[in-house]
PDB file of N, CA and C in Angstrom:
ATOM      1  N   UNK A   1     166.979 265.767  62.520  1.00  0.00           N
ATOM      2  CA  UNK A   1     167.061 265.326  61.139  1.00  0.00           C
ATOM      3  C   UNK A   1     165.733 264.654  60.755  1.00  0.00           C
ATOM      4  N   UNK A   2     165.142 264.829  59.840  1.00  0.00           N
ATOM      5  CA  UNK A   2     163.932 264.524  59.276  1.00  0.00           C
ATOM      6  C   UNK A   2     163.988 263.318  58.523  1.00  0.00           C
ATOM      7  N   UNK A   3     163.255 262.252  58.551  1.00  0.00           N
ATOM      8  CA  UNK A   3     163.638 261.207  57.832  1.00  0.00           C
ATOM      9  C   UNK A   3     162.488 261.079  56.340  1.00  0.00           C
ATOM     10  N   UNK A   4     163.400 260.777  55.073  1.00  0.00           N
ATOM     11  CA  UNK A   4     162.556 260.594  54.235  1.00  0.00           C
ATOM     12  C   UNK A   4     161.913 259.608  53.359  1.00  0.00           C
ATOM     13  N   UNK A   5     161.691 258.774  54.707  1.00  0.00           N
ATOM     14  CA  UNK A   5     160.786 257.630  54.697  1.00  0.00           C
ATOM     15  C   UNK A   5     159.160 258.153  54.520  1.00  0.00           C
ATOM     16  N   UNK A   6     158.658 258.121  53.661  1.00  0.00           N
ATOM     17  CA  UNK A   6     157.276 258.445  53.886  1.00  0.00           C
ATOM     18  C   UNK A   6     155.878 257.742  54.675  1.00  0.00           C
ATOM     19  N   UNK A   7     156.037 258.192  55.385  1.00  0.00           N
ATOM     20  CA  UNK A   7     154.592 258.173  57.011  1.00  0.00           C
ATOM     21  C   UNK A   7     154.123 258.343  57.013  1.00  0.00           C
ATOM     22  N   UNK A   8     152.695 258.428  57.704  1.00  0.00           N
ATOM     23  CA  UNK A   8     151.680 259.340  58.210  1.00  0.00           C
ATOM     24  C   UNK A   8     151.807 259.594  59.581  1.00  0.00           C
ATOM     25  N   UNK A   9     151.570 261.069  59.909  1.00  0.00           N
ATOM     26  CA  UNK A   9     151.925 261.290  61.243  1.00  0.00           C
ATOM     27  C   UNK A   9     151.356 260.769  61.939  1.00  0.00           C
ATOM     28  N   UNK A  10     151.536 260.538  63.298  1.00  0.00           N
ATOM     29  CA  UNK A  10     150.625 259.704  64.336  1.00  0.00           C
ATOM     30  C   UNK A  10     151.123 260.568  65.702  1.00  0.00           C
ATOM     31  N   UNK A  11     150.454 260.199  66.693  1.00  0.00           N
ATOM     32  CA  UNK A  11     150.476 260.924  68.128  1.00  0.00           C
ATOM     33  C   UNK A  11     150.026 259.856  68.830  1.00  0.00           C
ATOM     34  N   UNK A  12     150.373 260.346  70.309  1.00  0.00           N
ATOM     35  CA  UNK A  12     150.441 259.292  71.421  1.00  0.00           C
ATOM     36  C   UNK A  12     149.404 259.446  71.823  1.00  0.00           C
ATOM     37  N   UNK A  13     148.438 258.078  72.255  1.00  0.00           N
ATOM     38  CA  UNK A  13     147.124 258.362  72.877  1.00  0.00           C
ATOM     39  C   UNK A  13     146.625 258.336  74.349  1.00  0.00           C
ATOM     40  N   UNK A  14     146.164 259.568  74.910  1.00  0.00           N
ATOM     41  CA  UNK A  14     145.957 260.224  75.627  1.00  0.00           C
ATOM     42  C   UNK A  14     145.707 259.108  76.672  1.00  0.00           C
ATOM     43  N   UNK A  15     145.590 258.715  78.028  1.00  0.00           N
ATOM     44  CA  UNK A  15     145.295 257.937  78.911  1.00  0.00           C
ATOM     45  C   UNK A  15     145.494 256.402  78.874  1.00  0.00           C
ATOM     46  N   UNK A  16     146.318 256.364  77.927  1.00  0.00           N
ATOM     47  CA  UNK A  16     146.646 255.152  77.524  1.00  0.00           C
ATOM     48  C   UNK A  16     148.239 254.708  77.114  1.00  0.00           C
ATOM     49  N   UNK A  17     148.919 254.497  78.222  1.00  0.00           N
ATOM     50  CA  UNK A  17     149.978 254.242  78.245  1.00  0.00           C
ATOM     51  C   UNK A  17     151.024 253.100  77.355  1.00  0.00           C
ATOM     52  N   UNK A  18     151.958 253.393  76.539  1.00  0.00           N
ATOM     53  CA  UNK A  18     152.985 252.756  75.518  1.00  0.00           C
ATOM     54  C   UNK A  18     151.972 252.933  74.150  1.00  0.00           C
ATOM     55  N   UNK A  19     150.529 253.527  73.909  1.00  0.00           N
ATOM     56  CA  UNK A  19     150.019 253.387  72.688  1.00  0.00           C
ATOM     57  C   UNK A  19     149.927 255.130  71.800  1.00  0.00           C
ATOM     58  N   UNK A  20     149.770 254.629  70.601  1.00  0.00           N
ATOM     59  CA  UNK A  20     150.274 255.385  69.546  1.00  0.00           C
ATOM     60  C   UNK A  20     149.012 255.095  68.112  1.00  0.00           C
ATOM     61  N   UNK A  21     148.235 256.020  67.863  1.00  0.00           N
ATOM     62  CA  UNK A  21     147.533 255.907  66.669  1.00  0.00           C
ATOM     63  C   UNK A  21     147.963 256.453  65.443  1.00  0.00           C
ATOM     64  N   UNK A  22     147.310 255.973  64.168  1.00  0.00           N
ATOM     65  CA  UNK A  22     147.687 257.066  62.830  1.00  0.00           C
ATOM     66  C   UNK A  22     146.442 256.405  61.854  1.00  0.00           C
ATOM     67  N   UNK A  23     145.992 257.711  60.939  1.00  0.00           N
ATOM     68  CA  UNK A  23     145.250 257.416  60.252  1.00  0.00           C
ATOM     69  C   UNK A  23     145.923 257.655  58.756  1.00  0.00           C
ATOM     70  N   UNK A  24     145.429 256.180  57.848  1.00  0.00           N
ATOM     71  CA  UNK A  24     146.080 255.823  56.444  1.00  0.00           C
ATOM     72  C   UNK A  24     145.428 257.464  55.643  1.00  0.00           C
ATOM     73  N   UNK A  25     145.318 257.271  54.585  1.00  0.00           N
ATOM     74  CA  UNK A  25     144.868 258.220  53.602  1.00  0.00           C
ATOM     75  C   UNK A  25     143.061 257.442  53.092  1.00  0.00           C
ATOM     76  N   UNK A  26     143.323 256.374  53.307  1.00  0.00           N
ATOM     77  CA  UNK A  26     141.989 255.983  53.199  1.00  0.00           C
ATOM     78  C   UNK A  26     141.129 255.723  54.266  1.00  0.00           C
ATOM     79  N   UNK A  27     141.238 256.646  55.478  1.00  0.00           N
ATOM     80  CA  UNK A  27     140.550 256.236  56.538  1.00  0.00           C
ATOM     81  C   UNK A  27     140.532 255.746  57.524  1.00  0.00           C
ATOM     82  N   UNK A  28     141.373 254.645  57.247  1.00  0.00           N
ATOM     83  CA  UNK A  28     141.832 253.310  58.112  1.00  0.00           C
ATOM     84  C   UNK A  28     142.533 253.360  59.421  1.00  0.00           C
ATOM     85  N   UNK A  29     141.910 253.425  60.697  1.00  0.00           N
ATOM     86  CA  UNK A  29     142.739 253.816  61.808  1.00  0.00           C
ATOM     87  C   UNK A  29     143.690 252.810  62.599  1.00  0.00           C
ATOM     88  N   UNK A  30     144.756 253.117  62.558  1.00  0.00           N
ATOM     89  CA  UNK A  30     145.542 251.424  63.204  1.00  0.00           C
ATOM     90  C   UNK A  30     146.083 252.168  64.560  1.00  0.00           C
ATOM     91  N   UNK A  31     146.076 251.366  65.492  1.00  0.00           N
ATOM     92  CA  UNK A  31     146.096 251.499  66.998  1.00  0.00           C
ATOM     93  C   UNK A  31     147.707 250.657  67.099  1.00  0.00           C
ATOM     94  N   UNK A  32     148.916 251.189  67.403  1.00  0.00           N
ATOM     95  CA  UNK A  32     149.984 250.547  67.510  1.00  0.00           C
ATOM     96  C   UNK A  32     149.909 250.561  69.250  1.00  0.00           C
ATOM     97  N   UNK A  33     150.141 249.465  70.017  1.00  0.00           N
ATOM     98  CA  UNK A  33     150.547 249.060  71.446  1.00  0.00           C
ATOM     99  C   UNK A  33     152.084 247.931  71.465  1.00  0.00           C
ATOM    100  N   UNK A  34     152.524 249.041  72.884  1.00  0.00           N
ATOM    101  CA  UNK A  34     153.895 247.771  72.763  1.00  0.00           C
ATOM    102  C   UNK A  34     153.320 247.789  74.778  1.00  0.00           C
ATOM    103  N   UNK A  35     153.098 246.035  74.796  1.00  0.00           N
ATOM    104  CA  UNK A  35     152.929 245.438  76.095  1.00  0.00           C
ATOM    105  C   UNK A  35     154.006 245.068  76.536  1.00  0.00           C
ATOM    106  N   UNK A  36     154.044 245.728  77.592  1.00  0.00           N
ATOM    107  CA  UNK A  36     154.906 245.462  78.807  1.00  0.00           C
ATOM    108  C   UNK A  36     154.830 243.669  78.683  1.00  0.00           C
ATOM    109  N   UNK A  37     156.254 243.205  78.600  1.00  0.00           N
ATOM    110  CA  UNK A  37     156.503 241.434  78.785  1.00  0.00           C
ATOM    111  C   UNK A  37     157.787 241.302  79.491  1.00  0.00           C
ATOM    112  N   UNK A  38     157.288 241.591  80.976  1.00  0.00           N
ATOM    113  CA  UNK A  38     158.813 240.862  81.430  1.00  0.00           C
ATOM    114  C   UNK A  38     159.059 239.696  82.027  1.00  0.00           C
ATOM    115  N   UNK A  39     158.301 239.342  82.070  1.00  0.00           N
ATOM    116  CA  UNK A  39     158.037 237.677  82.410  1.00  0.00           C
ATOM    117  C   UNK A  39     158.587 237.075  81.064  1.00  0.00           C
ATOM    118  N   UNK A  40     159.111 237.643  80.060  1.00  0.00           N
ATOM    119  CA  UNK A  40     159.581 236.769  78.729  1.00  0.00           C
ATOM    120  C   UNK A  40     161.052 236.194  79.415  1.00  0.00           C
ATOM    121  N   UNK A  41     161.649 237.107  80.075  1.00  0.00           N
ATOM    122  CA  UNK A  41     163.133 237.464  80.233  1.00  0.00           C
ATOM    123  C   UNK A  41     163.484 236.964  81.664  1.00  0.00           C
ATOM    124  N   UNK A  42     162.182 237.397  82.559  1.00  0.00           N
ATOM    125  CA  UNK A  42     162.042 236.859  84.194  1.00  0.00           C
ATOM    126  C   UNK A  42     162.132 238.181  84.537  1.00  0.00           C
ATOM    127  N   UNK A  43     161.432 238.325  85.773  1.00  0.00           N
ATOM    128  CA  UNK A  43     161.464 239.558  86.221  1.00  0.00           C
ATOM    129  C   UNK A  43     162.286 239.945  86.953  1.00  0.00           C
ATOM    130  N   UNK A  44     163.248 239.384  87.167  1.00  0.00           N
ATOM    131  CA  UNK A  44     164.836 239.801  87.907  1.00  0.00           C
ATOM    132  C   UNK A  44     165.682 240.384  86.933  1.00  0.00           C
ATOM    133  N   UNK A  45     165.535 240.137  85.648  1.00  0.00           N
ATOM    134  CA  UNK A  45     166.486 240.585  84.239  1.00  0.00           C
ATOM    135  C   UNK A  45     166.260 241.977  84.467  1.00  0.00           C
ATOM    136  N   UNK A  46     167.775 242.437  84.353  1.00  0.00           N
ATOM    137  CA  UNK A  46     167.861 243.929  83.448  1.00  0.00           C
ATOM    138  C   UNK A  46     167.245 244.331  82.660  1.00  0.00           C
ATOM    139  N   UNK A  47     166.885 243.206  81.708  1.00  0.00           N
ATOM    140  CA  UNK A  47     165.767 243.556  80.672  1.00  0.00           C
ATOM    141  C   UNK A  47     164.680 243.559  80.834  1.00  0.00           C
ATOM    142  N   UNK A  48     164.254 243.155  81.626  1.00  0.00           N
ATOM    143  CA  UNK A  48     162.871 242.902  81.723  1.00  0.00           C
ATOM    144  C   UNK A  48     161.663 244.274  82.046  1.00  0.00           C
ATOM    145  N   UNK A  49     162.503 245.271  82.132  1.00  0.00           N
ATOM    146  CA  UNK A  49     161.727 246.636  82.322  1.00  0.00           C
ATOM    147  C   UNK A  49     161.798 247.268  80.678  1.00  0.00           C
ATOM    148  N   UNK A  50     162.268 246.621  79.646  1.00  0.00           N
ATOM    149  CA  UNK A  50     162.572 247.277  78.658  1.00  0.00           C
ATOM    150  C   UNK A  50     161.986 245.720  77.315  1.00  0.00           C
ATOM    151  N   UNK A  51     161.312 244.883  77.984  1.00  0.00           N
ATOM    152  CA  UNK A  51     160.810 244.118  76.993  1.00  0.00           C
ATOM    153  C   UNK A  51     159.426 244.213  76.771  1.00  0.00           C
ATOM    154  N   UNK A  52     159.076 244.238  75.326  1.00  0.00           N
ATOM    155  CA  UNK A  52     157.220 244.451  75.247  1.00  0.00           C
ATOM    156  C   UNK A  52     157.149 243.482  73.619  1.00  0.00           C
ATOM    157  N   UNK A  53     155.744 243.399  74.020  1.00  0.00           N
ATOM    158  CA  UNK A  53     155.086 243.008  72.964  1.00  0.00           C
ATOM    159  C   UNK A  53     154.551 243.751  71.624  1.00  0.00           C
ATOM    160  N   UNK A  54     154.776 243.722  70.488  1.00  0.00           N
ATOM    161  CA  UNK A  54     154.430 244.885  69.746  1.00  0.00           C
ATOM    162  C   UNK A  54     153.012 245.130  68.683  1.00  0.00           C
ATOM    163  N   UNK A  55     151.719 245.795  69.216  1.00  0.00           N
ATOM    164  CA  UNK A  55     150.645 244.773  68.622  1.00  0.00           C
ATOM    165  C   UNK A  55     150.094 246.042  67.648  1.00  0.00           C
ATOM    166  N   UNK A  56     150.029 246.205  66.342  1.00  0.00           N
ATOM    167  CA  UNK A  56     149.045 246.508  65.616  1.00  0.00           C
ATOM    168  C   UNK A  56     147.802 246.147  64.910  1.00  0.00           C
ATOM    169  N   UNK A  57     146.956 247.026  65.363  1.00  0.00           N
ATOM    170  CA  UNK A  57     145.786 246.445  65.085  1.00  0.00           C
ATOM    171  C   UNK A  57     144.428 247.232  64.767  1.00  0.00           C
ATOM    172  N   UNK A  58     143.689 246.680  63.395  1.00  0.00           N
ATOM    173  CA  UNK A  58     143.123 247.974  62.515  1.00  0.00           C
ATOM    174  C   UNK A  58     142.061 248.475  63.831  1.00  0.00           C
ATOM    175  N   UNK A  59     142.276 249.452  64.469  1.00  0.00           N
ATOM    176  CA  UNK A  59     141.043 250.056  65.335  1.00  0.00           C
ATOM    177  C   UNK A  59     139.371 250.799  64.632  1.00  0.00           C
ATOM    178  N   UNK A  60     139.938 251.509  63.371  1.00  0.00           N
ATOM    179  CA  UNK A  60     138.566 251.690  62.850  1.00  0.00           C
ATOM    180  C   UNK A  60     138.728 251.538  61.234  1.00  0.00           C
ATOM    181  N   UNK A  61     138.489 250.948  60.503  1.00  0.00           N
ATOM    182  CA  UNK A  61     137.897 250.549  59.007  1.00  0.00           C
ATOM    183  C   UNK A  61     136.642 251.235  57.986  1.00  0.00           C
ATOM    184  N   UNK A  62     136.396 252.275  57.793  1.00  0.00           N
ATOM    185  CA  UNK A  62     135.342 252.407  57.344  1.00  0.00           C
ATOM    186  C   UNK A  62     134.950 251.713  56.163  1.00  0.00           C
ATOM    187  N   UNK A  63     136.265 251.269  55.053  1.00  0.00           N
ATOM    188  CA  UNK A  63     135.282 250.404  53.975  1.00  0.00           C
ATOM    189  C   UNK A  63     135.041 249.450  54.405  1.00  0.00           C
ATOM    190  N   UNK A  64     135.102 248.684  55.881  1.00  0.00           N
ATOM    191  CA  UNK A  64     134.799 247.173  56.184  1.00  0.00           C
ATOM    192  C   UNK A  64     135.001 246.206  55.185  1.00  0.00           C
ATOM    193  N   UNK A  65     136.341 246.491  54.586  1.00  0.00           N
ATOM    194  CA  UNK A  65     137.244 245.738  54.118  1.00  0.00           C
ATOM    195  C   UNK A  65     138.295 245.178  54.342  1.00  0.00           C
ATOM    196  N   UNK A  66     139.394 244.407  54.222  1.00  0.00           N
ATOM    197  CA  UNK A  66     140.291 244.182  54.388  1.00  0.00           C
ATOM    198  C   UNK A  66     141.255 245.606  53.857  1.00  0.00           C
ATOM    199  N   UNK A  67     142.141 246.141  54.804  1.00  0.00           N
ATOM    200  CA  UNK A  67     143.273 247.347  54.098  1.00  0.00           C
ATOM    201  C   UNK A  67     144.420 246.594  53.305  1.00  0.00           C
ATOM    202  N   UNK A  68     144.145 247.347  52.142  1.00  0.00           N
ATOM    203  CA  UNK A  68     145.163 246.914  50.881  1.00  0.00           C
ATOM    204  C   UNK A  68     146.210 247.171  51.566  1.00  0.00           C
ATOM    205  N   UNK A  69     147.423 247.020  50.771  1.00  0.00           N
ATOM    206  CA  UNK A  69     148.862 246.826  51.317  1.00  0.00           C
ATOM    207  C   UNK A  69     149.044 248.482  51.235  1.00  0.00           C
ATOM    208  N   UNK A  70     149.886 249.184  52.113  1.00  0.00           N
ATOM    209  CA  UNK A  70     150.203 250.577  52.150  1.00  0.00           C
ATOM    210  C   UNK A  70     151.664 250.575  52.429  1.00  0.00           C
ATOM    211  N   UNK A  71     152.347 250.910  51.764  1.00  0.00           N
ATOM    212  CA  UNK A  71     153.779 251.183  52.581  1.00  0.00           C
ATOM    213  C   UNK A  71     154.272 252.156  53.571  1.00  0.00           C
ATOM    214  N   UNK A  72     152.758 252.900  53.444  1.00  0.00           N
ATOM    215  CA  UNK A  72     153.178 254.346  54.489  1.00  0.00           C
ATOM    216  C   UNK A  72     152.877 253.593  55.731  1.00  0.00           C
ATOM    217  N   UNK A  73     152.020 252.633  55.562  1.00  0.00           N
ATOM    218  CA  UNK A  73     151.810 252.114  57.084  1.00  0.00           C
ATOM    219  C   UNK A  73     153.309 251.730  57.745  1.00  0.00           C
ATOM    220  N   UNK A  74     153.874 250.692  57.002  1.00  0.00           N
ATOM    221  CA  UNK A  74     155.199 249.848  57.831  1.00  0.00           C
ATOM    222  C   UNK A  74     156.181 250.986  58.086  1.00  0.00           C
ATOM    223  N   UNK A  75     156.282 252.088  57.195  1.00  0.00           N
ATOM    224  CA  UNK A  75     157.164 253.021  57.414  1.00  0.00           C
ATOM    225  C   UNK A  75     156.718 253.527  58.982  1.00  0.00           C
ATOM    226  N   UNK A  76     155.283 254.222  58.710  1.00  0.00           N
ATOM    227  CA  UNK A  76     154.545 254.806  60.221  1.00  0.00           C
ATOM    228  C   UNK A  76     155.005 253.882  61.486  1.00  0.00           C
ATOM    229  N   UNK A  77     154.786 252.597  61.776  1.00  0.00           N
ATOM    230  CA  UNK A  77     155.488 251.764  62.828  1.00  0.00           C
ATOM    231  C   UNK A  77     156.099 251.664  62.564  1.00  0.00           C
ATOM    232  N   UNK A  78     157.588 251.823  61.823  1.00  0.00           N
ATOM    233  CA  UNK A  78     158.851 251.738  61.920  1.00  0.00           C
ATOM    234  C   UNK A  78     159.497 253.341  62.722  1.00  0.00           C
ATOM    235  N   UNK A  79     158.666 253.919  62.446  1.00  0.00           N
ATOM    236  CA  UNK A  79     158.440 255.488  63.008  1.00  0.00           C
ATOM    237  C   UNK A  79     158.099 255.295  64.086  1.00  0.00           C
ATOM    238  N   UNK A  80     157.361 255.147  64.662  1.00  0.00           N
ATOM    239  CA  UNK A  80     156.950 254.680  66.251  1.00  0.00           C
ATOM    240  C   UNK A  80     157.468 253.681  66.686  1.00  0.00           C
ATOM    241  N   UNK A  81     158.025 252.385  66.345  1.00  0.00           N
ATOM    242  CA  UNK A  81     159.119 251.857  67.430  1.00  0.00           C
ATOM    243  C   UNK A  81     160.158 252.701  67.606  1.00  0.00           C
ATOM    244  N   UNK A  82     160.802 253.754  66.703  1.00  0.00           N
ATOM    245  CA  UNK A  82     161.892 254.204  66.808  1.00  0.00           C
ATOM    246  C   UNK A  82     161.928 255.454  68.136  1.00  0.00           C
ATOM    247  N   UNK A  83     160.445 255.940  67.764  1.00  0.00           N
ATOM    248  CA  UNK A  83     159.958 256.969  68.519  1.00  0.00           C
ATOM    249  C   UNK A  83     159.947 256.613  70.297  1.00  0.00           C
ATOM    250  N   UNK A  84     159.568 255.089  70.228  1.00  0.00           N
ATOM    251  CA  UNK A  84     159.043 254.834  71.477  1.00  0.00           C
ATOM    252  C   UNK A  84     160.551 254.528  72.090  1.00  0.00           C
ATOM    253  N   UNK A  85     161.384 253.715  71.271  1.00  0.00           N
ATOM    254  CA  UNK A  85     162.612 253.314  71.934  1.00  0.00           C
ATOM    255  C   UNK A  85     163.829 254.636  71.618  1.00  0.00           C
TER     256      UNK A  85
END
């Protein structure tokens, strides 16, 4: 089922394990990572193989500006946590 949330596609990046890129319409490349944290939970927890940190962060900018607000972005990581979990 296709969801019609509007995104930009993104793909998993190559040699680099739990991370995920996508580029805005204006350029803007954001690097999504979810870090392994099981020391949040203790590392004896059940959970603790299934807890991470979730970090986005602009990887390339060409107007070396601040990126205006986009909604395709939050949709796109709402797309990739869903993807990853």
């Amino acid at each position: 089922m296709q969801s019609l949330r509007p995104a930009y596609n993104f793909t998993a990046v190559e040699n680099q394990e739990n991370t995920f890129s996508f580029r805005t319409e204006l350029g803007v490349t954001y690097t999504v990572v979810f870090v392994p944290t099981p020391y949040l939970l203790g590392d004896d927890s059940v959970f603790a193989p299934h807890s991470f940190e979730l970090v986005v962060r602009v990887s390339e900018n060409p107007t070396q500006k601040r990126p205006s607000f986009d909604p395709k972005t939050a949709w796109t990581v709402a797309a990739i946590f869903e993807d990853f979990y």
